[in-house]
Structures are given as C-alpha cells and as structure tokens.
PDB file of N, CA and C in Angstrom:
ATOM      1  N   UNK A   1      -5.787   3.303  17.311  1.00  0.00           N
ATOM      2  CA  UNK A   1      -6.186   2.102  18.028  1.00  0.00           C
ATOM      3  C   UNK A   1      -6.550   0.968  17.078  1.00  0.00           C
ATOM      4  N   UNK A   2      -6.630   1.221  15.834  1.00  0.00           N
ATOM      5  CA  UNK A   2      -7.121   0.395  14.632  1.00  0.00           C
ATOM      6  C   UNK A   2      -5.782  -0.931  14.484  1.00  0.00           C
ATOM      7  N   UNK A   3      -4.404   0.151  14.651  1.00  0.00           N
ATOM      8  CA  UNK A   3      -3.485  -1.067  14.288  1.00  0.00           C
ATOM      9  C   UNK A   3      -3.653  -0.773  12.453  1.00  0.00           C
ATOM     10  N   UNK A   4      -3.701   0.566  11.930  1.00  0.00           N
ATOM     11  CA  UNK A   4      -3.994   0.119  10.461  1.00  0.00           C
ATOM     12  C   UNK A   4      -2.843   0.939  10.074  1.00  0.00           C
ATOM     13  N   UNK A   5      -1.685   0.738   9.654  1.00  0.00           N
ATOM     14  CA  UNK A   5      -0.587   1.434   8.614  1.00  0.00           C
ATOM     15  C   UNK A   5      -0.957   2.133   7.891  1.00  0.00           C
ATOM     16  N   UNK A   6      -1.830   1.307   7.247  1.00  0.00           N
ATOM     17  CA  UNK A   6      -1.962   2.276   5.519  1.00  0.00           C
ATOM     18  C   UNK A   6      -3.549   3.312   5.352  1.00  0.00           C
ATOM     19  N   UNK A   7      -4.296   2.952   6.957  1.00  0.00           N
ATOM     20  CA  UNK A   7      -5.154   3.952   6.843  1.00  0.00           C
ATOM     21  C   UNK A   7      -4.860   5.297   7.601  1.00  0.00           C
ATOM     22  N   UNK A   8      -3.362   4.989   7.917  1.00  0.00           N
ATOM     23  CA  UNK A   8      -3.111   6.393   9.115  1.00  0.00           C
ATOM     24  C   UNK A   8      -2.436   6.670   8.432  1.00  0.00           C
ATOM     25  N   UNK A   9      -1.562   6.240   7.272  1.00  0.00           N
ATOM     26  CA  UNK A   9      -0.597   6.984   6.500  1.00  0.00           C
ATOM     27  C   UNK A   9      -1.917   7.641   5.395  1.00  0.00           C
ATOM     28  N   UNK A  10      -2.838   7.238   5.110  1.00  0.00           N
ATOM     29  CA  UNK A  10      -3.501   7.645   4.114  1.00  0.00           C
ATOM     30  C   UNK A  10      -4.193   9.041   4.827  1.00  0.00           C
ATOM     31  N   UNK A  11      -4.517   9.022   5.899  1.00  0.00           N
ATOM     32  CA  UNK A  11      -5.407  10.004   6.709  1.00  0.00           C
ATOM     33  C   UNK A  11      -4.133  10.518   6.907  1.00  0.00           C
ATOM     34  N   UNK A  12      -3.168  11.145   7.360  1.00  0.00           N
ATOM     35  CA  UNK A  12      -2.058  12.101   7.360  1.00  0.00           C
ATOM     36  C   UNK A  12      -1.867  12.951   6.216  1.00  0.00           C
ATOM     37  N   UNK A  13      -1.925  11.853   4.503  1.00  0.00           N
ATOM     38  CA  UNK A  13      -1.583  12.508   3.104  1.00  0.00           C
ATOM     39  C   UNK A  13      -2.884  12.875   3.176  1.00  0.00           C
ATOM     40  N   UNK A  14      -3.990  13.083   3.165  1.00  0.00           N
ATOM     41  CA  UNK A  14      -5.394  13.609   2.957  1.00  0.00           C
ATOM     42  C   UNK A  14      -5.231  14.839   3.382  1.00  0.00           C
ATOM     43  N   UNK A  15      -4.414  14.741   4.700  1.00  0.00           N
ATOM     44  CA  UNK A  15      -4.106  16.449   5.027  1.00  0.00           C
ATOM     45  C   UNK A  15      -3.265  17.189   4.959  1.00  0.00           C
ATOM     46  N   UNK A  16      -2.777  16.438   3.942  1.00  0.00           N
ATOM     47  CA  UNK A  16      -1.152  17.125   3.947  1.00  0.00           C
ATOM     48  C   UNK A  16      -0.501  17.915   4.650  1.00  0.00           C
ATOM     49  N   UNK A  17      -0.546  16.371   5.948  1.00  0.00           N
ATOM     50  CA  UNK A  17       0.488  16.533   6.636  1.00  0.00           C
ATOM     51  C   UNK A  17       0.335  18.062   7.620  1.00  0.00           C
ATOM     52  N   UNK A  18      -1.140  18.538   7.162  1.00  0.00           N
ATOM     53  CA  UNK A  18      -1.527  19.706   8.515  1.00  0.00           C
ATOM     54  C   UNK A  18      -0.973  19.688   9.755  1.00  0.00           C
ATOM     55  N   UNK A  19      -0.929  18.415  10.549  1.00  0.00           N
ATOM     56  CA  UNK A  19      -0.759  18.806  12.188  1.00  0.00           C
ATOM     57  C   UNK A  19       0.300  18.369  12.269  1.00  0.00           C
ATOM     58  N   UNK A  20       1.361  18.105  11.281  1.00  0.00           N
ATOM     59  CA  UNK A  20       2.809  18.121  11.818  1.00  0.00           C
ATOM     60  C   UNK A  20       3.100  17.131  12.335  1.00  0.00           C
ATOM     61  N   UNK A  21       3.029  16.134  11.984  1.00  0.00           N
ATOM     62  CA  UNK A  21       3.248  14.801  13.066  1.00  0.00           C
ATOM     63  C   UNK A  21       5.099  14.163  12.643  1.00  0.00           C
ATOM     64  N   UNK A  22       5.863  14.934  14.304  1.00  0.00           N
ATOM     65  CA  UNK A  22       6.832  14.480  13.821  1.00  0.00           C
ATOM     66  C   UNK A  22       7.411  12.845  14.121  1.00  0.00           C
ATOM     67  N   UNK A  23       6.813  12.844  15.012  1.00  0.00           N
ATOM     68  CA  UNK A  23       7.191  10.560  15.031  1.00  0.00           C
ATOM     69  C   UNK A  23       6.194  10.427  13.774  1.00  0.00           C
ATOM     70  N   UNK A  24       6.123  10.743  12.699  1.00  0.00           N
ATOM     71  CA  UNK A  24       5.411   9.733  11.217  1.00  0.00           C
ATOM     72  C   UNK A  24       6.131   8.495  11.244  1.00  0.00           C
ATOM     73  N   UNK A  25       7.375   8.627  10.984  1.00  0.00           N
ATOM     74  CA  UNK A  25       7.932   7.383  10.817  1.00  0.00           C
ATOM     75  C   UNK A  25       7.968   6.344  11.714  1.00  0.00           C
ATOM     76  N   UNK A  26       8.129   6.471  12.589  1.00  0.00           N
ATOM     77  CA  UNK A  26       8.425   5.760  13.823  1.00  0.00           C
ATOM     78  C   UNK A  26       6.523   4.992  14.473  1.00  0.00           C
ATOM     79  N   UNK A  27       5.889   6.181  14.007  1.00  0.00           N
ATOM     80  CA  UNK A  27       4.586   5.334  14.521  1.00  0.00           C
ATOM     81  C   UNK A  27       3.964   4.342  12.948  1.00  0.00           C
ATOM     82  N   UNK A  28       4.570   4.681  12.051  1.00  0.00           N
ATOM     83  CA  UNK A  28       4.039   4.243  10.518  1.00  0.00           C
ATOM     84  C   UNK A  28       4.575   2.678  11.430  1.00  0.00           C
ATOM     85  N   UNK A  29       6.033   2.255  11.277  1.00  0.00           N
ATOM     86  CA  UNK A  29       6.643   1.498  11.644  1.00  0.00           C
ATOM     87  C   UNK A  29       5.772   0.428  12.641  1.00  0.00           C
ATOM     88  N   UNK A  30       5.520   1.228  13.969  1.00  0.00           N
ATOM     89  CA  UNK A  30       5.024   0.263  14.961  1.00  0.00           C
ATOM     90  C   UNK A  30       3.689   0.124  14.253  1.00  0.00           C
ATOM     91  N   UNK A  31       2.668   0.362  13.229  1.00  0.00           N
ATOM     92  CA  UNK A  31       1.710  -0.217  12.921  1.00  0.00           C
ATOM     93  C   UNK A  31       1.903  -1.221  12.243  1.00  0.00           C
ATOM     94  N   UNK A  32       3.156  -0.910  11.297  1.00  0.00           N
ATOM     95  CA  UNK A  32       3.562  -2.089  10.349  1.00  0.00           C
ATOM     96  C   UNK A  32       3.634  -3.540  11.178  1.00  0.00           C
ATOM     97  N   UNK A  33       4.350  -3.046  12.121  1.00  0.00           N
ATOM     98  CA  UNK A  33       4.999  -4.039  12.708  1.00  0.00           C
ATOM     99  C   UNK A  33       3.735  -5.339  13.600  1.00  0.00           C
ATOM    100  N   UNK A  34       2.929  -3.947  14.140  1.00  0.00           N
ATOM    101  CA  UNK A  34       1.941  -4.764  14.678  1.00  0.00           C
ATOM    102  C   UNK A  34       0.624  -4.994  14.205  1.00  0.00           C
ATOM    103  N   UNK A  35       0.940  -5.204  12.784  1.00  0.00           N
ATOM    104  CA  UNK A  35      -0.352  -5.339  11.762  1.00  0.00           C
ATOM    105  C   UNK A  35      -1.490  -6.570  12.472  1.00  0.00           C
ATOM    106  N   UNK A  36      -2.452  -6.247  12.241  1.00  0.00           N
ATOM    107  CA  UNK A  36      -3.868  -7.007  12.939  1.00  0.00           C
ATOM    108  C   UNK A  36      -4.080  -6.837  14.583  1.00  0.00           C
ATOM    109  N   UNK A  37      -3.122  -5.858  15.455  1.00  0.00           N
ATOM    110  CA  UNK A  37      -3.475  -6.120  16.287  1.00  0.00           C
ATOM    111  C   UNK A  37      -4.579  -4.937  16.893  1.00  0.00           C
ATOM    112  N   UNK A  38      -5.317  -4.892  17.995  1.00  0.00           N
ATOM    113  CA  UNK A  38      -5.966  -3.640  18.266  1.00  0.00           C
ATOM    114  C   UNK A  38      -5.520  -2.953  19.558  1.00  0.00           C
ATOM    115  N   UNK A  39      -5.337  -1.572  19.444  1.00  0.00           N
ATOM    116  CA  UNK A  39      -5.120  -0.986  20.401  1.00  0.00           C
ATOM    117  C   UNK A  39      -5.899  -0.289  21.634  1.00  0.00           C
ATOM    118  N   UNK A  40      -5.488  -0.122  22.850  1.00  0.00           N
ATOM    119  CA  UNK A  40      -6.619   0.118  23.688  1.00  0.00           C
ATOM    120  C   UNK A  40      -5.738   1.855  24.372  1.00  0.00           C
ATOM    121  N   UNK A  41      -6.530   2.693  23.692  1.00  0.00           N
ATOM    122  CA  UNK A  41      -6.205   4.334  24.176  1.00  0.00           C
ATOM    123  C   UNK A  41      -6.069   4.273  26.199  1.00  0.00           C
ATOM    124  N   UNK A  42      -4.910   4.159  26.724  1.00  0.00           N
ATOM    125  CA  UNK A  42      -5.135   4.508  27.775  1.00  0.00           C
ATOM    126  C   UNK A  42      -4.548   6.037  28.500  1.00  0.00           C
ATOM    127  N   UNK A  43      -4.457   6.382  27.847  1.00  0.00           N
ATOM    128  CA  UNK A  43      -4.179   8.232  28.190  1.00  0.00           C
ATOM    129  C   UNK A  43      -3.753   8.911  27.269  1.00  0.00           C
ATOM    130  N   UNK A  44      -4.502  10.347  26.908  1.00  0.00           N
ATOM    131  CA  UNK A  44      -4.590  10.930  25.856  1.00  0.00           C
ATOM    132  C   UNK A  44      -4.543  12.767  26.730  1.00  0.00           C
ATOM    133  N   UNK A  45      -3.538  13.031  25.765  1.00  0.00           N
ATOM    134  CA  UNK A  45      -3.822  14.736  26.533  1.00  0.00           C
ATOM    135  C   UNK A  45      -2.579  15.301  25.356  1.00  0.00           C
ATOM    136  N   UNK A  46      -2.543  16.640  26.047  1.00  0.00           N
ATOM    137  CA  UNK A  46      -1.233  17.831  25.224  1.00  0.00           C
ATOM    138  C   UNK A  46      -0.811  18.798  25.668  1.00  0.00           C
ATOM    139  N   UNK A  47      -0.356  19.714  25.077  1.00  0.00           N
ATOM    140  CA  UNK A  47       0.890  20.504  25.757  1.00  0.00           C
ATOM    141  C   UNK A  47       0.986  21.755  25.233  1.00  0.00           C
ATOM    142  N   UNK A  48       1.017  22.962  25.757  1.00  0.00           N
ATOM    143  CA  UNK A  48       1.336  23.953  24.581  1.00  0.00           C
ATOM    144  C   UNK A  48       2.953  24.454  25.096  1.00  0.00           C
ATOM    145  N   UNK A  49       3.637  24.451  23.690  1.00  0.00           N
ATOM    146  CA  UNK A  49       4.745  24.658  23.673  1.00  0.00           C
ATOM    147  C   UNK A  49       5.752  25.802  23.324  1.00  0.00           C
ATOM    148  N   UNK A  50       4.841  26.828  22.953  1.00  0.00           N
ATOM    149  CA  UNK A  50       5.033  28.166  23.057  1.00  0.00           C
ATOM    150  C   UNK A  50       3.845  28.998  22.798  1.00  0.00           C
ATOM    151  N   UNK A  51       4.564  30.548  22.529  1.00  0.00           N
ATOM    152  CA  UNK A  51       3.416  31.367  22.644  1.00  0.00           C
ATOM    153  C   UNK A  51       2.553  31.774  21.455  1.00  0.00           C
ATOM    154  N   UNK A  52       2.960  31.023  20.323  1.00  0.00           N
ATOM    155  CA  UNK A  52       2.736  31.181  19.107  1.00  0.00           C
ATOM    156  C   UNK A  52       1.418  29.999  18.938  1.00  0.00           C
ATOM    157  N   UNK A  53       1.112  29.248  19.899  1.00  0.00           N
ATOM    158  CA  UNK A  53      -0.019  28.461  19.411  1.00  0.00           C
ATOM    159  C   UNK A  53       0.064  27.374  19.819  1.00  0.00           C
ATOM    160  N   UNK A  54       1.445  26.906  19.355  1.00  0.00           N
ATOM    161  CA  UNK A  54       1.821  25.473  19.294  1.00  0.00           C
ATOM    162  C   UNK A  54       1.747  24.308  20.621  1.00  0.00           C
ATOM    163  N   UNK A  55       1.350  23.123  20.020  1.00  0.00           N
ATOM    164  CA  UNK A  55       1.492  22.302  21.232  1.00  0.00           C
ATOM    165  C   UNK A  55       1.576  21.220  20.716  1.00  0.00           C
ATOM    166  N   UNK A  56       1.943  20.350  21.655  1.00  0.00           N
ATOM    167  CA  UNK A  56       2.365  18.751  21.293  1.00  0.00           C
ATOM    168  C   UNK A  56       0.945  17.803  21.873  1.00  0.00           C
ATOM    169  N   UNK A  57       0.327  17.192  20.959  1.00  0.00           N
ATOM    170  CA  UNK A  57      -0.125  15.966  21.404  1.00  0.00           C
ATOM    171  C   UNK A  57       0.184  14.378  21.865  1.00  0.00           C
ATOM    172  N   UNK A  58       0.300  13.607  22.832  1.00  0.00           N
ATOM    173  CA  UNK A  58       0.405  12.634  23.454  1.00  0.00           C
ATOM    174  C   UNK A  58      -0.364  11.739  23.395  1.00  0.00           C
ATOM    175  N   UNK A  59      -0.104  10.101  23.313  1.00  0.00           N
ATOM    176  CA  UNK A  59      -0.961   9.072  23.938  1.00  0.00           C
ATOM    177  C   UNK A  59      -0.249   8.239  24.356  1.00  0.00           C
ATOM    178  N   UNK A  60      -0.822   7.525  25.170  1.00  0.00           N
ATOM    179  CA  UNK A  60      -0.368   5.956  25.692  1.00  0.00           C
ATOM    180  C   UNK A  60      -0.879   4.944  24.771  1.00  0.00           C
ATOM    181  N   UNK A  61      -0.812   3.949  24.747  1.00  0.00           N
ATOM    182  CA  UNK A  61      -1.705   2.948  23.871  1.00  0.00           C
ATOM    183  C   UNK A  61      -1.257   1.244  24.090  1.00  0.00           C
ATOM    184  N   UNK A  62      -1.654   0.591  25.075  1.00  0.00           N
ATOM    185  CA  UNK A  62      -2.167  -0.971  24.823  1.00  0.00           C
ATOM    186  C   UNK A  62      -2.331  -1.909  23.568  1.00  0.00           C
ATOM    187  N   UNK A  63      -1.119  -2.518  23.042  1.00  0.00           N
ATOM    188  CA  UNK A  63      -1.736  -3.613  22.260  1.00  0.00           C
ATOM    189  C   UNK A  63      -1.952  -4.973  22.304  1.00  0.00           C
ATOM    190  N   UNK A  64      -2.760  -5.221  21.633  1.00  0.00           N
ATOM    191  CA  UNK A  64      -3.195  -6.706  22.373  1.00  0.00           C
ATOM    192  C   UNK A  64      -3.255  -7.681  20.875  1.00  0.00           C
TER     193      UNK A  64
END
C-alpha cells in the first residue's frame, strides 16, 4: 500500500525470496510505474492449493 519499489524489492531479497512470490516482476513494475502514489488494501485473503501446504495469497488494491 506504500507504492514503494525499492522497499518491496528490498523486503522480498531480505528473505530470499521465502514465500515465492510469483508476479515479482509484474508487481515490482506497477510500483515503478506508480511511484508516489498510496494504496488503499480493499480485499485481502488465500487459497490452499494442494495437499502439501501450499497456497496462494491475493489482494485487491486502490491507487490514488
């Protein structure tokens, strides 16, 4: 919701890349793109996608 590129790319390499985030690129991008603006979280939830653990996280997000 920050709108910050280089603090969500920095918080991803801090964890190298633990939770798998496969849109990286694509959300790196829309921060770039919408540098200074702020975002407003309007729906947040997830998914489990098999039986091994896994699940997908989701959001919506408002920018203004």
């Amino acid at each position: 919701t920050e709108g910050d590129a280089e603090g969500f790319s920095d918080f991803v390499a801090s964890e190298q890349d633990r939770r798998k985030i496969c849109g990286f690129p694509c959300l790196y991008t829309l921060l770039r793109y919408l540098e200074n603006s702020t975002g407003e979280l309007l729906a947040h939830s997830h998914c489990k996608i098999d039986s091994s653990g896994s699940f997908v996280t989701y959001a919506s997000l408002a920018f203004h």
